[in-house]
Protein backbone atom coordinates (compact mmCIF):
# COMPACT_ATOMS: atom_id res chain seq x y z
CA UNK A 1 33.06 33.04 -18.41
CA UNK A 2 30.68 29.75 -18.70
CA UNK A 3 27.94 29.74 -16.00
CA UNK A 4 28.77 26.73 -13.88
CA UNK A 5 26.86 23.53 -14.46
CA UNK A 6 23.81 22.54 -12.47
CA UNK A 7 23.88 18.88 -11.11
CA UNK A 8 21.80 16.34 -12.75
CA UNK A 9 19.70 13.88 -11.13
CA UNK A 10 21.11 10.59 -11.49
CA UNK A 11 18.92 8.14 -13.55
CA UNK A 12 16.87 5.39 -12.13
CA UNK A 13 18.34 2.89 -14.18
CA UNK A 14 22.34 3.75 -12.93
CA UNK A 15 20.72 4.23 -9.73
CA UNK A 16 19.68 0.46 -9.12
CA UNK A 17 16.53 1.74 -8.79
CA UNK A 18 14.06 -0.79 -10.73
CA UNK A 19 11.11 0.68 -12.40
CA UNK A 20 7.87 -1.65 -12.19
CA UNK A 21 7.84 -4.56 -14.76
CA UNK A 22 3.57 -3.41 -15.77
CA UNK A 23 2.23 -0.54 -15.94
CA UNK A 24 -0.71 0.25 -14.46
CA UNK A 25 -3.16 2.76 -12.86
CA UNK A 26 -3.38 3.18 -8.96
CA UNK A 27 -6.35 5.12 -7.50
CA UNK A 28 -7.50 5.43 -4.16
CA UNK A 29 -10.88 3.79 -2.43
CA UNK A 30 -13.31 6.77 -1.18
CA UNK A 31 -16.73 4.83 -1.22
CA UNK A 32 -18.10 3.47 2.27
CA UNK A 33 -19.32 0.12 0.51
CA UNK A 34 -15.53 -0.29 -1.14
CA UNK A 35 -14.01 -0.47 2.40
CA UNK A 36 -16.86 -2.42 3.66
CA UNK A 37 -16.19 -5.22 0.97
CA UNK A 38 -12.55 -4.81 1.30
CA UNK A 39 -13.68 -6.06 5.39
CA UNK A 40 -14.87 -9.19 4.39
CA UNK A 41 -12.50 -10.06 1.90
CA UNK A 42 -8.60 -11.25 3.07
CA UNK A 43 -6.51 -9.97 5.59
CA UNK A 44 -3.27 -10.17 6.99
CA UNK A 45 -2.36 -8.27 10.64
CA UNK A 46 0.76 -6.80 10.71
CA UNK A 47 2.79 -5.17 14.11
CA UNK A 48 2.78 -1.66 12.32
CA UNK A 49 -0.98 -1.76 10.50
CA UNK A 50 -3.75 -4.39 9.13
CA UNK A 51 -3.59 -5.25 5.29
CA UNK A 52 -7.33 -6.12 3.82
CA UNK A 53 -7.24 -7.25 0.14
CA UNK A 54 -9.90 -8.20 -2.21
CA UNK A 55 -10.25 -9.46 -5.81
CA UNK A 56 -12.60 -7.51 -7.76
CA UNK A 57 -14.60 -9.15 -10.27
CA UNK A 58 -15.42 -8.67 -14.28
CA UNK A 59 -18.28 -6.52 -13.87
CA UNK A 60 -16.78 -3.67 -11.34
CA UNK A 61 -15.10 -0.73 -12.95
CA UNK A 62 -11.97 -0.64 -14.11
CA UNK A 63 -10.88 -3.96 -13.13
CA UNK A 64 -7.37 -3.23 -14.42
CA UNK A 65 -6.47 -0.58 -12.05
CA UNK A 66 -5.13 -1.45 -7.95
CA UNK A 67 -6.95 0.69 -5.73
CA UNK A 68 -5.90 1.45 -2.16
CA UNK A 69 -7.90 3.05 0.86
CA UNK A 70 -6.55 4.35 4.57
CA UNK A 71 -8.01 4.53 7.37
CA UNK A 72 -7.05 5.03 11.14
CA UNK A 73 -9.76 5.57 13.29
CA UNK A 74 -10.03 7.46 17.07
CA UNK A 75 -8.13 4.38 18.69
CA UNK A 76 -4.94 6.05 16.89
CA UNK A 77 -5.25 9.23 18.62
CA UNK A 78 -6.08 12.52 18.37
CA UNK A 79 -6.09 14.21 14.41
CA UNK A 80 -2.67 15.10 14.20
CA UNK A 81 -1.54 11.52 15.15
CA UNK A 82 -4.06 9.68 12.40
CA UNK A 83 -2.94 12.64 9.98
CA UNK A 84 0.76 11.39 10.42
CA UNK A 85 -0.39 7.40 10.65
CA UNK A 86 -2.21 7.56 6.98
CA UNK A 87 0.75 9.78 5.29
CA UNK A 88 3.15 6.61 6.52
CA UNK A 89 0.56 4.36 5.11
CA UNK A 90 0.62 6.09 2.03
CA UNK A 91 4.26 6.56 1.55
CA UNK A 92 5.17 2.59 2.15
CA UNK A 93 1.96 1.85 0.07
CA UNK A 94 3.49 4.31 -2.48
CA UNK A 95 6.61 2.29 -2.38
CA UNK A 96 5.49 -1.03 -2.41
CA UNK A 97 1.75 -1.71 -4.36
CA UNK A 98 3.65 -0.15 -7.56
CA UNK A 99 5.98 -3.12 -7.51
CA UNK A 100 3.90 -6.08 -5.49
CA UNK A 101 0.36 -4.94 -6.22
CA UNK A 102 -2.05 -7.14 -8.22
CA UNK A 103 -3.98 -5.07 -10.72
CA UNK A 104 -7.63 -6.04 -10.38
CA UNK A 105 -7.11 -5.26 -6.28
CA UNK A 106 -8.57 -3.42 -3.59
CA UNK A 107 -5.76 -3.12 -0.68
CA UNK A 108 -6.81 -1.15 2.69
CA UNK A 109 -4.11 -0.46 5.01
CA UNK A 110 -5.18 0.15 8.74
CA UNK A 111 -3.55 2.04 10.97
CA UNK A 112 -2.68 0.69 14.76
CA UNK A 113 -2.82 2.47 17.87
CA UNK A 114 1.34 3.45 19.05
CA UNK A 115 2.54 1.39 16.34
CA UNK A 116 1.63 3.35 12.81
CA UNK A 117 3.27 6.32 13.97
CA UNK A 118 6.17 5.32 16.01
CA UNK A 119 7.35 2.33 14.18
CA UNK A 120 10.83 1.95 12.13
CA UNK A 121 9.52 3.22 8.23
CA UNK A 122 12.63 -0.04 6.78
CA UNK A 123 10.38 -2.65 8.96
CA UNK A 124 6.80 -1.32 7.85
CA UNK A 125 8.22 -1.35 4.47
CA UNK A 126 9.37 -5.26 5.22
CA UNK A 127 6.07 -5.41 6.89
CA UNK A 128 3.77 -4.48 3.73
CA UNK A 129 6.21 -6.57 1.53
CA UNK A 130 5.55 -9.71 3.67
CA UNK A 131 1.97 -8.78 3.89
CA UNK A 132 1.40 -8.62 0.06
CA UNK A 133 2.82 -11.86 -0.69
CA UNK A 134 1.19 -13.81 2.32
CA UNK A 135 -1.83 -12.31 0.81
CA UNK A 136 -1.28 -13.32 -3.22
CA UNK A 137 0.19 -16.68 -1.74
CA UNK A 138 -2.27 -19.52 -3.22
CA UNK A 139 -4.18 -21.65 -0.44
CA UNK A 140 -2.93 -25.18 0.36
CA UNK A 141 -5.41 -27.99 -0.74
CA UNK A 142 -6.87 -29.54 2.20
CA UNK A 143 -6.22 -32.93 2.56
């Protein structure tokens, strides 16, 4: 008697699943003065969060890589609720820097009061998508 066969995951490719064109290294921000530059640098306000993005330039380390930082402060709520805010940030960040990131980026994603926690995970998704590219979009000459 044959032991019966275990399933096998489907691959990504028959899945429709599209792995990212580049490859590239994604870290995460933990210095003070990498959020504080990331501040002053472009941002775009989503209902669900606040995307800040910044270029960094030759001389900073690893320009190559994307590097992302969360942060939700006391407005959010109480631990549990910025606990649960920043692992939604990270999963849609998971989902969509890999495909829309810029290598040579610093993205923050900052978590909203109600909204973070509560709000559809399809539309936050949409959200960062729409974010990212109104972001990368180049500025229109001023006339």
């Amino acid at each position: 008697m044959t032991p019966p066969e275990t399933p096998q995951a489907p691959d990504t490719q028959d899945a429709g699943v599209a792995s990212p064109a580049v490859s590239f290294s994604v870290s995460t921000l933990r210095k003070r003065s990498d959020f504080l530059l990331a501040a002053r640098a472009k941002r775009q306000a989503m209902p669900g969060f606040i995307l800040q993005a910044r270029q960094r330039k030759a001389p900073e380390t690893t320009v190559s890589e994307i590097r992302i930082g969360y942060t939700c402060s006391k407005k959010v709520g109480n631990a549990v609720a910025r606990n649960r805010a920043k692992r939604r940030l990270r999963e849609i960040a998971r989902q969509v820097i890999n495909v829309q990131g810029k290598s040579g980026w610093d993205y923050v994603l900052i978590g909203r009061r109600l909204e973070t926690a509560t709000r559809n995970y399809q539309v936050m998704v949409q959200d960062l998508e729409a974010a990212i590219a109104k972001i990368h979009q180049p500025k229109k000459p001023k006339q």
